[in-house]
Protein backbone atom coordinates (compact mmCIF):
# COMPACT_ATOMS: atom_id res chain seq x y z
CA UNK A 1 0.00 0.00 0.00
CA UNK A 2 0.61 3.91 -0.24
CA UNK A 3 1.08 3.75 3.29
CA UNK A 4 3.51 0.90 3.53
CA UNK A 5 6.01 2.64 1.11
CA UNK A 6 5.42 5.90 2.39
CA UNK A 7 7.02 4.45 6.13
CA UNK A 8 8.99 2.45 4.22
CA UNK A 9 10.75 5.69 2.24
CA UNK A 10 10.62 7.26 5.80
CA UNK A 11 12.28 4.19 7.55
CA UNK A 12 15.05 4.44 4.67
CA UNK A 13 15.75 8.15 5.12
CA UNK A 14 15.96 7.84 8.94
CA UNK A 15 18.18 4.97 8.76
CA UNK A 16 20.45 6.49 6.13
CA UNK A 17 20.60 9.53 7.93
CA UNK A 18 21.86 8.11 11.00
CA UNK A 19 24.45 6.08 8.97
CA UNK A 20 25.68 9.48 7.63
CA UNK A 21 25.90 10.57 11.51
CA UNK A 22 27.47 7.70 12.18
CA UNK A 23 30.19 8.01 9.51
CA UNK A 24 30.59 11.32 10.20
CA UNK A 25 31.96 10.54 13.61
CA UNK A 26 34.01 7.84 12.66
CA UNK A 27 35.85 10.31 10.25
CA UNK A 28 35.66 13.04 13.48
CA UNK A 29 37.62 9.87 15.07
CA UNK A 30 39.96 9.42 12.86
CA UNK A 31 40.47 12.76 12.13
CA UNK A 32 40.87 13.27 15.90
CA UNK A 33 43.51 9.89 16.52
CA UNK A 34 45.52 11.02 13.20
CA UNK A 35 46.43 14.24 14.06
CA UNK A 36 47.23 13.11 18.34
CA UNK A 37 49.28 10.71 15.75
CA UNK A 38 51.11 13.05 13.86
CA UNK A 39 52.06 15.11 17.50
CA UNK A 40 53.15 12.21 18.68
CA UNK A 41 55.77 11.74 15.60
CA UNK A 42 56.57 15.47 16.22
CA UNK A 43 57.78 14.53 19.98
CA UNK A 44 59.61 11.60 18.89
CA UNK A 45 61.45 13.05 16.31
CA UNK A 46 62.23 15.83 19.10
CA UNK A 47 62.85 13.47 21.47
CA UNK A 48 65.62 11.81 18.83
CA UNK A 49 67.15 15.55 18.53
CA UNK A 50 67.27 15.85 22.16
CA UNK A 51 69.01 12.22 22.63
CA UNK A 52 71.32 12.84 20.02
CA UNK A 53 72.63 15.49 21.93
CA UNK A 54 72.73 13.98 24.97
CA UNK A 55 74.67 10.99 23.30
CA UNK A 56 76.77 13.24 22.28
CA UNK A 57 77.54 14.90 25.59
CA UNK A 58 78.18 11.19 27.16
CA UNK A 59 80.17 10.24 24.85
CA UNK A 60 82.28 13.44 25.37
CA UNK A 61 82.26 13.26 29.06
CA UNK A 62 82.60 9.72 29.27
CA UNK A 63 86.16 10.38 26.92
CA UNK A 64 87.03 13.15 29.69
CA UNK A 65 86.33 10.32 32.88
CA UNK A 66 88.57 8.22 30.94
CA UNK A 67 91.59 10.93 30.61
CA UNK A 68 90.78 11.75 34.29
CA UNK A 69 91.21 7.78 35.22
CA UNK A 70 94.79 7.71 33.28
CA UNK A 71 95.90 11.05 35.24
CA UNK A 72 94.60 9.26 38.72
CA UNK A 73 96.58 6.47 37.72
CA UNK A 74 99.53 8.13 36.93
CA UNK A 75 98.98 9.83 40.47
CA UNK A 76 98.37 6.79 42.58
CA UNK A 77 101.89 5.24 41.11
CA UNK A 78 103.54 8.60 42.18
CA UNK A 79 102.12 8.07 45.36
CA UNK A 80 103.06 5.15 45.85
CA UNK A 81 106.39 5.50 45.15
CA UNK A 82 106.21 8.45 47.88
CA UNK A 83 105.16 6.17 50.50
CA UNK A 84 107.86 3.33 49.30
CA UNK A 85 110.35 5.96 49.79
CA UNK A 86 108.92 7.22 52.98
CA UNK A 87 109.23 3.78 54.60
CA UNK A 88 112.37 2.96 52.92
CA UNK A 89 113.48 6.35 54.76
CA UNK A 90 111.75 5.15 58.31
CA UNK A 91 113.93 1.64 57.99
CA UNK A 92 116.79 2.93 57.03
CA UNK A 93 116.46 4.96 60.60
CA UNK A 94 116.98 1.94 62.31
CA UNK A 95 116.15 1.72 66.17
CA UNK A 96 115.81 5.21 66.05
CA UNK A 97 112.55 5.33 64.27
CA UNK A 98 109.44 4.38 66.62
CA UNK A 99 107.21 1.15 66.28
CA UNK A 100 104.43 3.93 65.38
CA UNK A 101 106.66 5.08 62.80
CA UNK A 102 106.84 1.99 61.19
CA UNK A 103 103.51 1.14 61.33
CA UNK A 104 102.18 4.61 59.74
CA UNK A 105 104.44 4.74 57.06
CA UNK A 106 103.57 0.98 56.13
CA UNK A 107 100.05 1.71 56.29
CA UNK A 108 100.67 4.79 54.03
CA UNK A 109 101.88 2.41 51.82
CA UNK A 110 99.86 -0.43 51.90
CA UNK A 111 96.80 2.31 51.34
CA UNK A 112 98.92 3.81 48.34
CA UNK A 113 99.02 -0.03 46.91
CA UNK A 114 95.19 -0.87 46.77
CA UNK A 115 94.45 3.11 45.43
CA UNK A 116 96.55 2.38 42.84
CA UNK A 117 95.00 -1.14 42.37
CA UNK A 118 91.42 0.19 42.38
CA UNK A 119 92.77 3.05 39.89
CA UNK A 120 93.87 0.71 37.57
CA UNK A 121 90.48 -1.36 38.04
CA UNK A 122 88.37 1.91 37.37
CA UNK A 123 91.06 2.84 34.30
CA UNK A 124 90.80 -0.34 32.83
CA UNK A 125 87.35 -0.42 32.63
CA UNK A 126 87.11 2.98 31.59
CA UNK A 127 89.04 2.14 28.59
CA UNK A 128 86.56 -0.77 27.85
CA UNK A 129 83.35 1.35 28.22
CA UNK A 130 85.18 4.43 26.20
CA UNK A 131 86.42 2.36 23.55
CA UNK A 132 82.54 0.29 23.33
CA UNK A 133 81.40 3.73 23.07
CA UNK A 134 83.44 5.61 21.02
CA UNK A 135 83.26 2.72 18.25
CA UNK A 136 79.49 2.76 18.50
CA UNK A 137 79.09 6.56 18.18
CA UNK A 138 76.00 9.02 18.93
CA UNK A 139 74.12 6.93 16.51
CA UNK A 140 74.84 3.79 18.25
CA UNK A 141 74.12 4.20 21.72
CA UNK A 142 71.17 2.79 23.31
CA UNK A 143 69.44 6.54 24.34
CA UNK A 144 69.83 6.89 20.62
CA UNK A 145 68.50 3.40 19.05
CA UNK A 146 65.58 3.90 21.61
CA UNK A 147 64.58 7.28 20.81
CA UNK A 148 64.78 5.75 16.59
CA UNK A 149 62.61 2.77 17.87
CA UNK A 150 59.92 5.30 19.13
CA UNK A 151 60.29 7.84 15.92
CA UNK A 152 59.44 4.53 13.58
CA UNK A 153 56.66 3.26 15.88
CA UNK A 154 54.40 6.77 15.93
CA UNK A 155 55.73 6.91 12.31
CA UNK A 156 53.76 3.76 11.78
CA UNK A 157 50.67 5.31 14.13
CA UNK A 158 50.54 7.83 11.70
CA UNK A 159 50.26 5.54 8.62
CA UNK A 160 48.02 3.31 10.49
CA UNK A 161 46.19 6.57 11.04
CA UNK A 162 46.24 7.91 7.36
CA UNK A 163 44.86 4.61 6.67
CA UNK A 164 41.85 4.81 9.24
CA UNK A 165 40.78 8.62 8.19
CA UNK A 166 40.76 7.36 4.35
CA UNK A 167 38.71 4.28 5.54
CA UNK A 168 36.09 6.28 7.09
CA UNK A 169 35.77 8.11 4.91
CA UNK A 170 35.32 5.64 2.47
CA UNK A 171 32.43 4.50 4.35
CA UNK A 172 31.25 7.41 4.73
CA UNK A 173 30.76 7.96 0.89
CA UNK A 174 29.47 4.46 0.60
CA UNK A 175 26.91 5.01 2.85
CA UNK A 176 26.03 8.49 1.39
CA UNK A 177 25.22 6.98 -1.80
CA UNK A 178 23.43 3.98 -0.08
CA UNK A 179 21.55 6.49 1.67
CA UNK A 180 20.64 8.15 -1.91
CA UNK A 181 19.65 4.71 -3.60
CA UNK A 182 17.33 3.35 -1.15
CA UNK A 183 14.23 5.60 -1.45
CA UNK A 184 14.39 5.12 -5.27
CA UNK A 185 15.06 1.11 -4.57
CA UNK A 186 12.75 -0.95 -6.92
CA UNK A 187 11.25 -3.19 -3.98
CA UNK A 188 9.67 0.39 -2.37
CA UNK A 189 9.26 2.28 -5.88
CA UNK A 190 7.41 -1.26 -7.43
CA UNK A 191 4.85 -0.44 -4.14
CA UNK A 192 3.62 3.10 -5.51
């Protein structure tokens, strides 16, 4: 009846109008989720700058410990041979020189061994970390390589983002012209 297809027209046009709404938000969505997306690629790639600096500044300082280690070194083996020559002076005293004497001046020593032990320790590994370093560069260093990791991954958010907006809005012009064909549909024009 007249009726039937007149609700059914009605039915068609509501429903096609809320698909529109409905599209419409998802490309509001997407819209919305590309461009947090693309701010989020902006901070990486900031981010990267800002490690690559940093890097930079480790590497440099890390080269400076390294001379600073060498120079303690060469200091701890003066000092020891200052307290070697201090005890060698508090033997050669004889019995003149005091049990405390002794005693001090061998503990001056003994210290002056193990700083120059733990100098060497420090130096040595030092040289390890410098040399690890130095051959892997700003580029290579893990603050680096993380801060790359995290550009690529929003870079991909962004595609995967791109690709989201262009889907929506794909729907939404397949449901716009859904919307457009059903009141003319055959089944509900056949009824008039």
């Amino acid at each position: 009846s007249y009726a039937n297809a007149q609700r059914a027209v009605k039915d068609a046009v509501q429903a096609a109008g809320i698909a529109n709404e409905r599209a419409a938000r998802q490309i509001q969505d997407a819209e919305r989720a590309l461009s947090d997306a693309q701010k989020e690629a902006l901070r990486a790639q900031e981010d990267l700058n800002d490690a690559r600096k940093q890097a930079a500044r480790d590497l440099e300082d890390l080269n400076s410990q390294l001379a600073g280690a060498r120079l303690d070194q060469r200091g701890a083996v003066l000092d020891l041979k200052e307290a070697e020559a201090e005890l060698a002076a508090v033997r050669a005293k004889g019995s003149k020189a005091s049990a405390q004497e002794l005693a001090e001046a061998e503990l001056a020593r003994d210290r002056a061994i193990q700083r120059l032990k733990d100098q060497g320790v420090e130096t040595k590994r030092l040289t390890s970390d410098t040399a690890e370093a130095n051959k892997a560069g700003v580029s290579g260093s893990d603050l680096v390589r993380d801060a790359q990791d995290r550009v690529a991954a929003s870079q991909r958010a962004v595609g995967d983002a791109v690709q989201a907006l262009r889907d929506a809005q794909g729907e939404a012009a397949r449901t716009a012209a859904q919307g457009l064909e059903r009141p003319t549909d055959s089944s509900v024009s056949s009824r008039w």
